[in-house]
Each structure stands twice: as C-alpha cells, then as structure tokens.
PDB file of N, CA and C in Angstrom:
ATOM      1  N   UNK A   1      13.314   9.629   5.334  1.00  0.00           N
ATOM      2  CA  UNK A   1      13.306   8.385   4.571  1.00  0.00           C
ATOM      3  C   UNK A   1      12.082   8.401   3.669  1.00  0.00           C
ATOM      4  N   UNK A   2      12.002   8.219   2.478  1.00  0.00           N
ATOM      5  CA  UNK A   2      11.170   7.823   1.312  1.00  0.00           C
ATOM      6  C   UNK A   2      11.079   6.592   0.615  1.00  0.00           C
ATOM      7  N   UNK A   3       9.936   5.973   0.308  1.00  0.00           N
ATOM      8  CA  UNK A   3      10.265   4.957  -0.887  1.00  0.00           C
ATOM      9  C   UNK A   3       8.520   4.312  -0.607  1.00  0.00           C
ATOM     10  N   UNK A   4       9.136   3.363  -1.680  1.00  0.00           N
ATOM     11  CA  UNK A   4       7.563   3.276  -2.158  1.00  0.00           C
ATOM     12  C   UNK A   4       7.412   1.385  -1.920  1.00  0.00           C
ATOM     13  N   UNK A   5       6.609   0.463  -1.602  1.00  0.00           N
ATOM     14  CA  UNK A   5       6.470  -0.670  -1.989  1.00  0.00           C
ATOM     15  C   UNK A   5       5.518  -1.344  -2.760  1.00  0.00           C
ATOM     16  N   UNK A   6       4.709  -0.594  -3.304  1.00  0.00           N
ATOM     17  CA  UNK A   6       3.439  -1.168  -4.443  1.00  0.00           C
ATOM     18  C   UNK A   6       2.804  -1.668  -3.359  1.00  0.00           C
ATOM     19  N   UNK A   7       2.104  -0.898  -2.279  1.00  0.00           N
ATOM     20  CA  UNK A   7       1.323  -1.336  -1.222  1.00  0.00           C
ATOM     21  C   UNK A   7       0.465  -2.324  -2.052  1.00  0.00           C
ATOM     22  N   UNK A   8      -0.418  -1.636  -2.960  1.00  0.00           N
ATOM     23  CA  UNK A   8      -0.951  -2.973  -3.707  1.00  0.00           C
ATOM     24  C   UNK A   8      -0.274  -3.550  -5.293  1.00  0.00           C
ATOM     25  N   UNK A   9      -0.216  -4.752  -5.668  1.00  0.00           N
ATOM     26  CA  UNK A   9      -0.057  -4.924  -6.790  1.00  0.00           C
ATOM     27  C   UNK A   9       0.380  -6.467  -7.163  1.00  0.00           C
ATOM     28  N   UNK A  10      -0.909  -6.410  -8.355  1.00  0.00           N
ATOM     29  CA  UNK A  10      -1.581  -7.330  -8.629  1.00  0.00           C
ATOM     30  C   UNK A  10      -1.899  -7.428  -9.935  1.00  0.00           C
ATOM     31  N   UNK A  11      -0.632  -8.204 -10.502  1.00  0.00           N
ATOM     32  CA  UNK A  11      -0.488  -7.865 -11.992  1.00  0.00           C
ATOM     33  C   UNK A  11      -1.213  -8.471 -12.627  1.00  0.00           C
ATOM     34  N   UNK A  12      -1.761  -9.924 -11.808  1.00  0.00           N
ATOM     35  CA  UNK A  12      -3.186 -10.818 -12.749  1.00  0.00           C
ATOM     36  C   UNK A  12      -4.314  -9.858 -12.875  1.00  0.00           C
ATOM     37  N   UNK A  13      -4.490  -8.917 -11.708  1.00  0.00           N
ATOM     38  CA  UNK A  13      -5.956  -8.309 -11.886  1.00  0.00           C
ATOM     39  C   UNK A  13      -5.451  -6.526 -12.874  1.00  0.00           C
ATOM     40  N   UNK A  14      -4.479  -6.407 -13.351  1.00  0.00           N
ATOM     41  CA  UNK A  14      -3.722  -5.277 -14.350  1.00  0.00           C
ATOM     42  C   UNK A  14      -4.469  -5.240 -15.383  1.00  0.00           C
ATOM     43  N   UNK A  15      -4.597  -4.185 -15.566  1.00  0.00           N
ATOM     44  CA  UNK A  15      -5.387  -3.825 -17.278  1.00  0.00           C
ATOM     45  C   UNK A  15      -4.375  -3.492 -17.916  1.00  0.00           C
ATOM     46  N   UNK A  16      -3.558  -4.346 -18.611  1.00  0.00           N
ATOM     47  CA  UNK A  16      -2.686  -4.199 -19.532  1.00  0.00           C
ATOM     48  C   UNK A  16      -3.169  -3.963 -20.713  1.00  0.00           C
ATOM     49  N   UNK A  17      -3.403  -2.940 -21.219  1.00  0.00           N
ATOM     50  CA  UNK A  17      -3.162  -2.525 -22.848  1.00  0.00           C
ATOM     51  C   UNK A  17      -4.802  -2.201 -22.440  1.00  0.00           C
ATOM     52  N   UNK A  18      -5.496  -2.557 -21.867  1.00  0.00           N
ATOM     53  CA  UNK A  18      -6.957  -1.656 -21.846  1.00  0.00           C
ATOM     54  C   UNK A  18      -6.870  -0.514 -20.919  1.00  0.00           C
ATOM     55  N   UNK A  19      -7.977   0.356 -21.493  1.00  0.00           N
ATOM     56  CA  UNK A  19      -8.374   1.658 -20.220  1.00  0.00           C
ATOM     57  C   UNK A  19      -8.819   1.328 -19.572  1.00  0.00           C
ATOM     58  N   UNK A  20      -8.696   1.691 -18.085  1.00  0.00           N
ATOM     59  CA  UNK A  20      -9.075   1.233 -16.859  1.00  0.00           C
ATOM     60  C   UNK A  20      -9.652   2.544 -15.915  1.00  0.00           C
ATOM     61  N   UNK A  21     -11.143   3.093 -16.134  1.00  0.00           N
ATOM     62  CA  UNK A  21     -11.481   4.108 -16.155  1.00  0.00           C
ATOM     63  C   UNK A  21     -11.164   4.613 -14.348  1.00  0.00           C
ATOM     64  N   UNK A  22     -11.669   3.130 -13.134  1.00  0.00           N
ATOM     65  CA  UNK A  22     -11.227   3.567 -12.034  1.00  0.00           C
ATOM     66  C   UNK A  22     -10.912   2.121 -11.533  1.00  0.00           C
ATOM     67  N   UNK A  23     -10.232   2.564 -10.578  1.00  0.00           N
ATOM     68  CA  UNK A  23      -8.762   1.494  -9.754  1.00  0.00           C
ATOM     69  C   UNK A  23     -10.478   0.639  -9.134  1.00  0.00           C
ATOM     70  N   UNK A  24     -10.457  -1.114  -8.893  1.00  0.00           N
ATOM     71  CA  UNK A  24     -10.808  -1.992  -8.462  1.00  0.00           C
ATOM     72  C   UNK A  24     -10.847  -1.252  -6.730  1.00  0.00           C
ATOM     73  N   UNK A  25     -11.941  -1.592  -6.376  1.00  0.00           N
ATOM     74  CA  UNK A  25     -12.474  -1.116  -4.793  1.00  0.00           C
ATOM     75  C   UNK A  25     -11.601  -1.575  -3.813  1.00  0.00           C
ATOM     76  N   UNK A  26     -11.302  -3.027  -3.873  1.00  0.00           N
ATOM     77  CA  UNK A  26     -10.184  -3.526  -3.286  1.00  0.00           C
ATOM     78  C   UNK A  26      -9.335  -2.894  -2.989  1.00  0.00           C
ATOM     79  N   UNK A  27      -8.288  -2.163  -4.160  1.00  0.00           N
ATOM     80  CA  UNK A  27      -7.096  -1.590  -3.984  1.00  0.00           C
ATOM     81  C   UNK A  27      -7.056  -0.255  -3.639  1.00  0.00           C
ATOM     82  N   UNK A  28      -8.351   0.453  -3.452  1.00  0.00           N
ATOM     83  CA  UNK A  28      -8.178   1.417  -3.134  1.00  0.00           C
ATOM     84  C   UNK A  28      -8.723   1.409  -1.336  1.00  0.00           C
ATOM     85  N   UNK A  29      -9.692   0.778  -0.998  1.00  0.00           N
ATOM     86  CA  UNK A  29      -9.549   0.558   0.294  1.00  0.00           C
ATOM     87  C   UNK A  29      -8.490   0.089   1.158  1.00  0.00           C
ATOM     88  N   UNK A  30      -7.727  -1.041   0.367  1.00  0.00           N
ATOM     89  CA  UNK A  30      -6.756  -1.576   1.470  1.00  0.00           C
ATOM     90  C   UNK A  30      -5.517  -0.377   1.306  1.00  0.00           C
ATOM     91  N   UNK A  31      -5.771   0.606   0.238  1.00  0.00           N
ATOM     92  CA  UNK A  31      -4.559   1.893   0.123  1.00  0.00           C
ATOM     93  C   UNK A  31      -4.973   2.698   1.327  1.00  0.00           C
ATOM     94  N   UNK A  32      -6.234   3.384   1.278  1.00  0.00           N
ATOM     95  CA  UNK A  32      -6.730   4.258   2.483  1.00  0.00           C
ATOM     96  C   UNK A  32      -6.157   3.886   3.827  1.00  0.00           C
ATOM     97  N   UNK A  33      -7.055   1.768   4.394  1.00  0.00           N
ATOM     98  CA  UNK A  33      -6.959   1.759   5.320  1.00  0.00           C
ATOM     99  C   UNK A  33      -5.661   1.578   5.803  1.00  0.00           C
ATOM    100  N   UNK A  34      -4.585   0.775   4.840  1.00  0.00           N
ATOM    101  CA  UNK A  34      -3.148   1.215   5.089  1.00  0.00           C
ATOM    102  C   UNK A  34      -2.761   2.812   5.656  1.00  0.00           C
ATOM    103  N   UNK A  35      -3.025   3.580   5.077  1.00  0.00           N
ATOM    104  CA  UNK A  35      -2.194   4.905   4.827  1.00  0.00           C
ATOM    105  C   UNK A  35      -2.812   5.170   6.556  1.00  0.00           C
ATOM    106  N   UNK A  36      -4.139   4.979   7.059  1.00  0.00           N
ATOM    107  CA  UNK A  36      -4.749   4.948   7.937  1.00  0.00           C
ATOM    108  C   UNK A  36      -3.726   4.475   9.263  1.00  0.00           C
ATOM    109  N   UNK A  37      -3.759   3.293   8.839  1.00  0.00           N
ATOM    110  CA  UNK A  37      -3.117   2.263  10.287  1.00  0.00           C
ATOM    111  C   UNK A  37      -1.145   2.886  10.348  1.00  0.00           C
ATOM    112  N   UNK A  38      -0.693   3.518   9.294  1.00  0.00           N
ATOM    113  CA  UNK A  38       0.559   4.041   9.398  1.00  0.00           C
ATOM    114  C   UNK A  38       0.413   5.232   9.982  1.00  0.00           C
ATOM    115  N   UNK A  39      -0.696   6.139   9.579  1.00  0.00           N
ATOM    116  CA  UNK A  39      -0.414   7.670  10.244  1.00  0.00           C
ATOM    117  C   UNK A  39      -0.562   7.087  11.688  1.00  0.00           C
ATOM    118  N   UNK A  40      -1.568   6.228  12.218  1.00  0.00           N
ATOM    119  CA  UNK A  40      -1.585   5.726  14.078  1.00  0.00           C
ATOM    120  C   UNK A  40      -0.615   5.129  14.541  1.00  0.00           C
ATOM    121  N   UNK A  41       0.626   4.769  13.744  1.00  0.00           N
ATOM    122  CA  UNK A  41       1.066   3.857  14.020  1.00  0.00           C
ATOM    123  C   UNK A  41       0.659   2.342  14.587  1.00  0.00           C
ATOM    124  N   UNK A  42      -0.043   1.907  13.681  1.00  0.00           N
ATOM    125  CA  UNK A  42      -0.701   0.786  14.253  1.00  0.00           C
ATOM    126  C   UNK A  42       0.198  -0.126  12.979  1.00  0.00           C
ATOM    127  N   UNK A  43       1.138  -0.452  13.135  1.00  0.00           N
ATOM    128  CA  UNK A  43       2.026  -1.468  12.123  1.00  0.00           C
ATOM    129  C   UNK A  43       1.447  -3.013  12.717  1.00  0.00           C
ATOM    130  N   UNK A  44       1.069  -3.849  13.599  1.00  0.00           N
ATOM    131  CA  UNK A  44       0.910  -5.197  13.829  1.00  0.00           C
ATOM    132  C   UNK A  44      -0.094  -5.683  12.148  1.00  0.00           C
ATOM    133  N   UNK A  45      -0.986  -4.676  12.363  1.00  0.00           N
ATOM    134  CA  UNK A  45      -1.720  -5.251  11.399  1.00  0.00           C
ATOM    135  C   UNK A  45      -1.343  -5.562   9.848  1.00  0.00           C
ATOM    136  N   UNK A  46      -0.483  -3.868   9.703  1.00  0.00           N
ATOM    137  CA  UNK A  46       0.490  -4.098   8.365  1.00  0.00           C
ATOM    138  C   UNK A  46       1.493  -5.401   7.809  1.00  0.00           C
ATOM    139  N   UNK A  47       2.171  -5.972   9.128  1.00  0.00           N
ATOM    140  CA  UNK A  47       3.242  -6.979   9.094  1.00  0.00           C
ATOM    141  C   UNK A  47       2.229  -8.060   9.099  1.00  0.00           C
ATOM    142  N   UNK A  48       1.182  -8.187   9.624  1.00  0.00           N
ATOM    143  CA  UNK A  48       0.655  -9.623   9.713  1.00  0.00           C
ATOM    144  C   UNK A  48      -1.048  -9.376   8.866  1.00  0.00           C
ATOM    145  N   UNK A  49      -0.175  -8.510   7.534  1.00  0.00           N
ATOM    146  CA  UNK A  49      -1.542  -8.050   6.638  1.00  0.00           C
ATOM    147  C   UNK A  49      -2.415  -9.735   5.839  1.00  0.00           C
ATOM    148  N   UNK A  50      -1.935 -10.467   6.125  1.00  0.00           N
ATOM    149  CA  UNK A  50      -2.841 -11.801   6.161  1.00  0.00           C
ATOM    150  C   UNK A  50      -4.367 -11.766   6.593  1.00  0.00           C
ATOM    151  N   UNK A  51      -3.579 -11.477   8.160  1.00  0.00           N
ATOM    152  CA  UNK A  51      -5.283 -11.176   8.229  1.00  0.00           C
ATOM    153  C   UNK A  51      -6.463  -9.995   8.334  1.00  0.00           C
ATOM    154  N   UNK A  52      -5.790  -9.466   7.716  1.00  0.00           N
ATOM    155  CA  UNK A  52      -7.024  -8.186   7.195  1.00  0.00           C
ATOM    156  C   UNK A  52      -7.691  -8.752   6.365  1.00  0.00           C
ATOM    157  N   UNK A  53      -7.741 -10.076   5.639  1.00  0.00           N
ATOM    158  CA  UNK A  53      -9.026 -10.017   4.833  1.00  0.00           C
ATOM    159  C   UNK A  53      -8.736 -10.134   3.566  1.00  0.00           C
ATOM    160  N   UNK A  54     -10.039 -10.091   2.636  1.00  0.00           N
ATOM    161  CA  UNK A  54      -9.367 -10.355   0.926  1.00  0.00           C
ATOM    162  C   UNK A  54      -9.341  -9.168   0.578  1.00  0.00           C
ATOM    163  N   UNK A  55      -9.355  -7.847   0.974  1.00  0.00           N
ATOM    164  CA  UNK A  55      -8.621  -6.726   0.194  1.00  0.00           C
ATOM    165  C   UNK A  55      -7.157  -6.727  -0.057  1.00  0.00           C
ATOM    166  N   UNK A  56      -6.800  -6.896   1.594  1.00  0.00           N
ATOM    167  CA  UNK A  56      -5.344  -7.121   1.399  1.00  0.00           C
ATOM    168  C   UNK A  56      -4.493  -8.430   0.489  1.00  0.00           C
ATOM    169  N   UNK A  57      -5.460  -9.279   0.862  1.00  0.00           N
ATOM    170  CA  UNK A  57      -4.865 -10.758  -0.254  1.00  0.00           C
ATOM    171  C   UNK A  57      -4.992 -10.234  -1.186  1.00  0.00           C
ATOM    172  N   UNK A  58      -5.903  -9.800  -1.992  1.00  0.00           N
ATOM    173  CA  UNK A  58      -5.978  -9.401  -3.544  1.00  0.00           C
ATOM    174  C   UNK A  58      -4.940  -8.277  -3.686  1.00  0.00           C
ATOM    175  N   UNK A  59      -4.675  -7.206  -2.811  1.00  0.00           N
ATOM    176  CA  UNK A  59      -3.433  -6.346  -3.247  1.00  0.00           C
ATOM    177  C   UNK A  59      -2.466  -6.703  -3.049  1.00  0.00           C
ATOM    178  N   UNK A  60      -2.085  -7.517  -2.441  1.00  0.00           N
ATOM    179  CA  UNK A  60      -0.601  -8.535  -1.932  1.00  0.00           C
ATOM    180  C   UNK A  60      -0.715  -9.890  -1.831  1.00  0.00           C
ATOM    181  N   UNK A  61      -0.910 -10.644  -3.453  1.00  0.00           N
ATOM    182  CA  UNK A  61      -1.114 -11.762  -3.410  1.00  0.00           C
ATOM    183  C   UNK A  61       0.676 -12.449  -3.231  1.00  0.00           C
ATOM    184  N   UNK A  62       2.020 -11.623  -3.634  1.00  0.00           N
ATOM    185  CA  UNK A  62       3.327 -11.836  -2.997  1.00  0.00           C
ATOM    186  C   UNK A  62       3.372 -11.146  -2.392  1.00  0.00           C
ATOM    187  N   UNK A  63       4.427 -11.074  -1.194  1.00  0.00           N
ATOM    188  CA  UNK A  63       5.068  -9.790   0.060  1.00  0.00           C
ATOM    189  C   UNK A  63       5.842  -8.981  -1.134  1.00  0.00           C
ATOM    190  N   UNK A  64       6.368  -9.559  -1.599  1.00  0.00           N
ATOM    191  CA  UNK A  64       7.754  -9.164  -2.805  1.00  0.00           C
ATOM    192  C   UNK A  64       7.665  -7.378  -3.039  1.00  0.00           C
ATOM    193  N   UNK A  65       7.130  -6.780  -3.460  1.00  0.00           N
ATOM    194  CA  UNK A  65       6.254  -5.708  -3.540  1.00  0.00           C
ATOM    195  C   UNK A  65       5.838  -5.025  -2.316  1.00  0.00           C
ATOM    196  N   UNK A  66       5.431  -5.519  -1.340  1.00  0.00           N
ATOM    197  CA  UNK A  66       4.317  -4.764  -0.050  1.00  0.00           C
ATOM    198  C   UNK A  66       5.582  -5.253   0.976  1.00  0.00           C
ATOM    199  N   UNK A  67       6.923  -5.627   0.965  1.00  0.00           N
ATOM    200  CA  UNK A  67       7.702  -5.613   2.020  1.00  0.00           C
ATOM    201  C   UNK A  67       8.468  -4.656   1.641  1.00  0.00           C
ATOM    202  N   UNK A  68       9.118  -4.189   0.888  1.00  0.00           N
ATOM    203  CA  UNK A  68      10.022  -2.422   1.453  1.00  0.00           C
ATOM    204  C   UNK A  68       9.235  -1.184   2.041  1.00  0.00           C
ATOM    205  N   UNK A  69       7.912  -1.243   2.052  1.00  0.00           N
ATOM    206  CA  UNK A  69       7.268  -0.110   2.274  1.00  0.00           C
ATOM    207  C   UNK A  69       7.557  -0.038   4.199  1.00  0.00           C
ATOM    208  N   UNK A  70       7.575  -2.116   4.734  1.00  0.00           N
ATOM    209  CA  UNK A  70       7.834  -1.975   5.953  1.00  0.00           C
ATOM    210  C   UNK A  70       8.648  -1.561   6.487  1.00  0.00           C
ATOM    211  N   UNK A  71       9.456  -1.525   5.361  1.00  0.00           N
ATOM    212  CA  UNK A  71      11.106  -1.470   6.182  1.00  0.00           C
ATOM    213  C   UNK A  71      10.821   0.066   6.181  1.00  0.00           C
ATOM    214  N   UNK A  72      10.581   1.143   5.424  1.00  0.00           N
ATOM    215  CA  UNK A  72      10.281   2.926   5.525  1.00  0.00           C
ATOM    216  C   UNK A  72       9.362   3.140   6.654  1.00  0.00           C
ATOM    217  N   UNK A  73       8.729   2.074   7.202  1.00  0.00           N
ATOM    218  CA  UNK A  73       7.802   2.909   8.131  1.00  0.00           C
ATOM    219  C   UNK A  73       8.484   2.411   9.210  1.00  0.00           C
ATOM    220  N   UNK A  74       9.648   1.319   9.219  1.00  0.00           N
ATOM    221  CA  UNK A  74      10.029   0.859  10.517  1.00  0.00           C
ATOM    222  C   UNK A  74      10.908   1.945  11.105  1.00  0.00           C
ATOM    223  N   UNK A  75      11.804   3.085  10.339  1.00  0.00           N
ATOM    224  CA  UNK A  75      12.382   4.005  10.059  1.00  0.00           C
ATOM    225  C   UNK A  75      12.073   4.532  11.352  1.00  0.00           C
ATOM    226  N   UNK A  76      10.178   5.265  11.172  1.00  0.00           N
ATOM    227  CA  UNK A  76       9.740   6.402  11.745  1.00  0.00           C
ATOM    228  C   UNK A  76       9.882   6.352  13.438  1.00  0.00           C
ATOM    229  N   UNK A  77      10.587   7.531  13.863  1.00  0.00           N
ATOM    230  CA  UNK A  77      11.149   7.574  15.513  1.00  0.00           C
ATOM    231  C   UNK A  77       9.328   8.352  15.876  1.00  0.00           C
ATOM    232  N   UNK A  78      10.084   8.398  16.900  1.00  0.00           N
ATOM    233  CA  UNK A  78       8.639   8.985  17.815  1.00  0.00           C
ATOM    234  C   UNK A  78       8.657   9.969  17.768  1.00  0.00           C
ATOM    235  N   UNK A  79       7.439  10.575  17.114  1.00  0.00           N
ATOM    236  CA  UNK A  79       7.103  12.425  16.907  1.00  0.00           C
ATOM    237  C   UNK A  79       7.208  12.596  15.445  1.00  0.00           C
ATOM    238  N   UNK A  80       7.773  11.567  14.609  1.00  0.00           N
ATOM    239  CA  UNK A  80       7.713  12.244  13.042  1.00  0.00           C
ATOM    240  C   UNK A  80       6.196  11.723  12.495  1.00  0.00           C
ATOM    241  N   UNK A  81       5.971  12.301  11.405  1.00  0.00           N
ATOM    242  CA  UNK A  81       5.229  12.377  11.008  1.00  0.00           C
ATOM    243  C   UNK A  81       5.341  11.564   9.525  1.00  0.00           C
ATOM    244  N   UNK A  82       4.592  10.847   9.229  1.00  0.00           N
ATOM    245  CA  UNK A  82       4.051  10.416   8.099  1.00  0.00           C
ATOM    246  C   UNK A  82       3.690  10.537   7.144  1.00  0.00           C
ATOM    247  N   UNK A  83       3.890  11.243   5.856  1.00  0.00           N
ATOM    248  CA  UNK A  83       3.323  11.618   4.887  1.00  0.00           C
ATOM    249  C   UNK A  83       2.996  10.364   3.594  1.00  0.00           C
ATOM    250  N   UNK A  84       2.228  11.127   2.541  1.00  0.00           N
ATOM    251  CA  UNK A  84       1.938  10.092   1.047  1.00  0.00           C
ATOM    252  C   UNK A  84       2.176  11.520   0.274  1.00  0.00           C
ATOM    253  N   UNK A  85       3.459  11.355  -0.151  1.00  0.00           N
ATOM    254  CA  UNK A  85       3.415  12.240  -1.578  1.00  0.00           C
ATOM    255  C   UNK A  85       3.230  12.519  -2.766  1.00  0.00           C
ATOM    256  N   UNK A  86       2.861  10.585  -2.964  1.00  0.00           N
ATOM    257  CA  UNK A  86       2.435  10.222  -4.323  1.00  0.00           C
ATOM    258  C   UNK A  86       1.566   9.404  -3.840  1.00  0.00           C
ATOM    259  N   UNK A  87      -0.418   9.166  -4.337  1.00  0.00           N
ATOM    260  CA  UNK A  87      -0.927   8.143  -3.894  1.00  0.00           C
ATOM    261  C   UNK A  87      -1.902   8.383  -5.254  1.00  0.00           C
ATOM    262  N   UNK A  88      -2.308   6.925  -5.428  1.00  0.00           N
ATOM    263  CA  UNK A  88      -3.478   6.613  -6.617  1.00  0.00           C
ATOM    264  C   UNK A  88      -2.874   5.294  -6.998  1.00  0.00           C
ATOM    265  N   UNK A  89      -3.649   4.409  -7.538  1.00  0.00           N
ATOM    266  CA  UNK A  89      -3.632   3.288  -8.031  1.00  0.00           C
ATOM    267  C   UNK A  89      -3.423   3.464  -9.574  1.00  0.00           C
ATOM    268  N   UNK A  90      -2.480   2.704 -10.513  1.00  0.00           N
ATOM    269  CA  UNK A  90      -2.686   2.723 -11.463  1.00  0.00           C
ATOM    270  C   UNK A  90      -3.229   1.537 -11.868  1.00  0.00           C
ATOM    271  N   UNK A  91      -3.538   1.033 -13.694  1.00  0.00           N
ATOM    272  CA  UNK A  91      -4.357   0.261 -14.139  1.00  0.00           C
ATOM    273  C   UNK A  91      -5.147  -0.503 -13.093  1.00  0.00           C
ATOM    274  N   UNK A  92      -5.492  -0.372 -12.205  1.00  0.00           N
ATOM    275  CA  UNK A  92      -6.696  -0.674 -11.732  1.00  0.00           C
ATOM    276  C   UNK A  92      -6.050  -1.903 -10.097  1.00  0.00           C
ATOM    277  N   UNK A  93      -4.597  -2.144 -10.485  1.00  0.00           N
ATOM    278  CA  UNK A  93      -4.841  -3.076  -9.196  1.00  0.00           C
ATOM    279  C   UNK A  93      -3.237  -2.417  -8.755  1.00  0.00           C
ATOM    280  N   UNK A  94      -2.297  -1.574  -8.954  1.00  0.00           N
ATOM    281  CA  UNK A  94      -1.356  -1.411  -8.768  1.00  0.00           C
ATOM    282  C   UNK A  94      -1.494   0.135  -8.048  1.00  0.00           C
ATOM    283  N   UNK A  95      -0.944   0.112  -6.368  1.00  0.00           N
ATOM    284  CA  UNK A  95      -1.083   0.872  -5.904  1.00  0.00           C
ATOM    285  C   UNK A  95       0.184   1.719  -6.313  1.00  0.00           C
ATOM    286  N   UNK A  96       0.472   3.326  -6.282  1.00  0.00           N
ATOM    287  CA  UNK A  96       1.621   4.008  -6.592  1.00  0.00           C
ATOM    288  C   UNK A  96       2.470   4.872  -5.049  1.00  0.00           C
ATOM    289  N   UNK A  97       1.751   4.242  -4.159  1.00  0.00           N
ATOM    290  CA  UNK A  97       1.764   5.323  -2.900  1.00  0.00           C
ATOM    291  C   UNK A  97       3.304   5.274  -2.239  1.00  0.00           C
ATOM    292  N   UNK A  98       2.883   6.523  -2.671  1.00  0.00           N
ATOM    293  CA  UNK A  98       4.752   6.975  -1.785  1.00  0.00           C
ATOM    294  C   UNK A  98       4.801   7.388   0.090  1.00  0.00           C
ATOM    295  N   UNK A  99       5.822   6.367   0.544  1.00  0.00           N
ATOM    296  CA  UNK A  99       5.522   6.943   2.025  1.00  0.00           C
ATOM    297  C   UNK A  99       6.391   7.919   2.312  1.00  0.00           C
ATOM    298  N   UNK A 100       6.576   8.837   2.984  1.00  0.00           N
ATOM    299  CA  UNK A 100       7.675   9.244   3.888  1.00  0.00           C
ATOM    300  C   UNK A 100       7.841   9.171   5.223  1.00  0.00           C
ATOM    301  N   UNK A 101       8.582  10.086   5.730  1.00  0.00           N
ATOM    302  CA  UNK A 101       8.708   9.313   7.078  1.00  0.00           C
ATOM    303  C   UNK A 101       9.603  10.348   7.869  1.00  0.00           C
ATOM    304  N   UNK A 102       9.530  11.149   8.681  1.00  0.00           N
ATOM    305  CA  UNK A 102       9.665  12.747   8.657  1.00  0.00           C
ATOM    306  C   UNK A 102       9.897  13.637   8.305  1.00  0.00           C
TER     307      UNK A 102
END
C-alpha cells in the first residue's frame, strides 16, 4: 500500500509565487517526528495529533489532508516495514512525504 496525505499542509503559511529557500522548522520536525512514531508503530499519537503541540497544529491546521496518510499506515500487518519514498517539504509549509507500507 502507498499514498501520500500532505502530513503537513498549510496553505496560509505557502510561499506562493515567492522563493522559499528552506521549509519553516515546524514542518519539518513534525515530518521527522511523524515518520519517527510510524516506523515504532506508535499511531495513538498520530490519530490524536492535537496533542503534540503547535508543530502539529501549524502542519494540520484541517485533518482534510493529514487523514489518508492514516488510513495507509492502518494497512501495515505485523512484520512489514515502513518506508518514505518521497519526503521534503515544499514552499515552505507543505509536506510531500510518501508512505508505504510493505
């Protein structure tokens, strides 16, 4: 299983039509510590990403976006493995990270 949910994205904080030399700290931490809490399987925190804090609010100010990524990791059976085949933030608040899922 593959697919992607814009773990972060946050089109008020988007550099539309400007260069955006590197992605906002925010979105790249709550990308890491995501990608983090999926390889452990530690999903409670993902589904109830409220309270992680304002990284996660600022990268998922809607679910709209950051809910299909749950449904790909709900996928993963016991023993597969986790991958990111595509990861980086673009214009500065929009995460691109691709999950897989064995």
């Amino acid at each position: 299983m593959v697919g992607s949910g814009n773990l972060a994205h946050n089109l008020h904080a988007y550099a539309w039509g400007r260069h955006m030399p590197d992605p906002y700290d925010w979105a790249v931490h709550f990308e890491r510590d995501a990608k983090q809490m999926m390889v452990a399987g530690e999903y409670k925190p993902l589904i109830e990403y409220e309270k992680l804090g304002p990284e996660a609010l600022l990268s998922i100010p809607t679910p709209d976006h950051y809910l299909p990524m749950l449904y790909v990791v709900a996928t993963r059976q016991q023993g597969e493995i986790i991958t990111f085949p595509i990861e980086g933030v673009d214009g500065g608040s929009i995460s691109m990270l691709t999950v897989q899922v064995g």
